[in-house]
Protein backbone atom coordinates (compact mmCIF):
# COMPACT_ATOMS: atom_id res chain seq x y z
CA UNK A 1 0.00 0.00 0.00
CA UNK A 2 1.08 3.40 -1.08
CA UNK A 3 1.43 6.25 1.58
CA UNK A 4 0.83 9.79 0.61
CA UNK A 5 3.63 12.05 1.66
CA UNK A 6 2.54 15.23 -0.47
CA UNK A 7 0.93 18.32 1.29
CA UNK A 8 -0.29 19.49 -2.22
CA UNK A 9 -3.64 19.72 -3.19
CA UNK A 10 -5.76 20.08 -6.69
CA UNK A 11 -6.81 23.42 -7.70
CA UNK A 12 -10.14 25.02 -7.44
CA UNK A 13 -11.28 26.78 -10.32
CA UNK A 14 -15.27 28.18 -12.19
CA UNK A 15 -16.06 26.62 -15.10
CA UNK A 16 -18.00 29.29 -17.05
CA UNK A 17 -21.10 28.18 -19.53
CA UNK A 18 -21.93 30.65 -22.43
CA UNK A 19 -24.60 32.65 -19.73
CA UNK A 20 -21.74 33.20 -17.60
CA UNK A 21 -23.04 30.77 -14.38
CA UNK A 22 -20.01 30.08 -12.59
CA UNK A 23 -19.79 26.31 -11.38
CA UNK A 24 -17.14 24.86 -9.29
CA UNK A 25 -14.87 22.58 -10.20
CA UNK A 26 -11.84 20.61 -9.19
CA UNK A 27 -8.50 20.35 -10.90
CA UNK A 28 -6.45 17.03 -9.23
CA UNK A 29 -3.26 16.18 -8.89
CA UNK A 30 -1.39 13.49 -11.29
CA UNK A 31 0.05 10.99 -8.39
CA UNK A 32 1.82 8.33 -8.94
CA UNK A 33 3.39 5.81 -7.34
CA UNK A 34 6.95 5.94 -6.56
CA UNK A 35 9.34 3.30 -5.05
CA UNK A 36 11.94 5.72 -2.71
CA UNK A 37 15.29 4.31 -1.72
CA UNK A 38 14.59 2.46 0.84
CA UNK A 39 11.96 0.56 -0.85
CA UNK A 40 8.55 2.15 0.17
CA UNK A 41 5.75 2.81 -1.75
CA UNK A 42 5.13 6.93 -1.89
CA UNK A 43 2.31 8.80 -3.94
CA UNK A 44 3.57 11.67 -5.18
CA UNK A 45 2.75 14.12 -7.96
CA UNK A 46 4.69 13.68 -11.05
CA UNK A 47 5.83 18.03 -10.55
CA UNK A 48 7.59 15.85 -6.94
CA UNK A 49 8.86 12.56 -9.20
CA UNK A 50 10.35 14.72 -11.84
CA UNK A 51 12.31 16.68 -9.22
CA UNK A 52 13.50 13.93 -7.36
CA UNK A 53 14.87 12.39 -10.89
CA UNK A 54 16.80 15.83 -11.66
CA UNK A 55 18.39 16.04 -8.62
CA UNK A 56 19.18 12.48 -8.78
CA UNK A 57 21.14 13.32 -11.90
CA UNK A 58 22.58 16.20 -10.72
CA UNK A 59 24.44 14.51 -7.55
């Protein structure tokens, strides 16, 4: 089982019909699973994974 480890959350935004009514909606994140290290399962967003893969280059 995946644990989530990311404070982030989706985006709240109006979607706007051609009368102009505002309705909510919700953007979510893209997680995905990610094996760390030390061998646990993480959810992450893929903005997170593709960070930790650059600076796992860059070292």
């Amino acid at each position: 089982m995946a644990i989530n480890i990311s404070k982030r959350t989706g985006n709240v935004k109006n979607k706007r019909s051609h009368a102009l009514n505002a309705t909510k909606t919700r953007q979510n994140l893209n997680l995905q699973v990610y094996r760390l290290a030390d061998g646990t399962k993480t959810r992450i967003s893929t903005k997170e994974k593709r960070t930790l893969l650059k600076n796992q280059k860059a070292a």
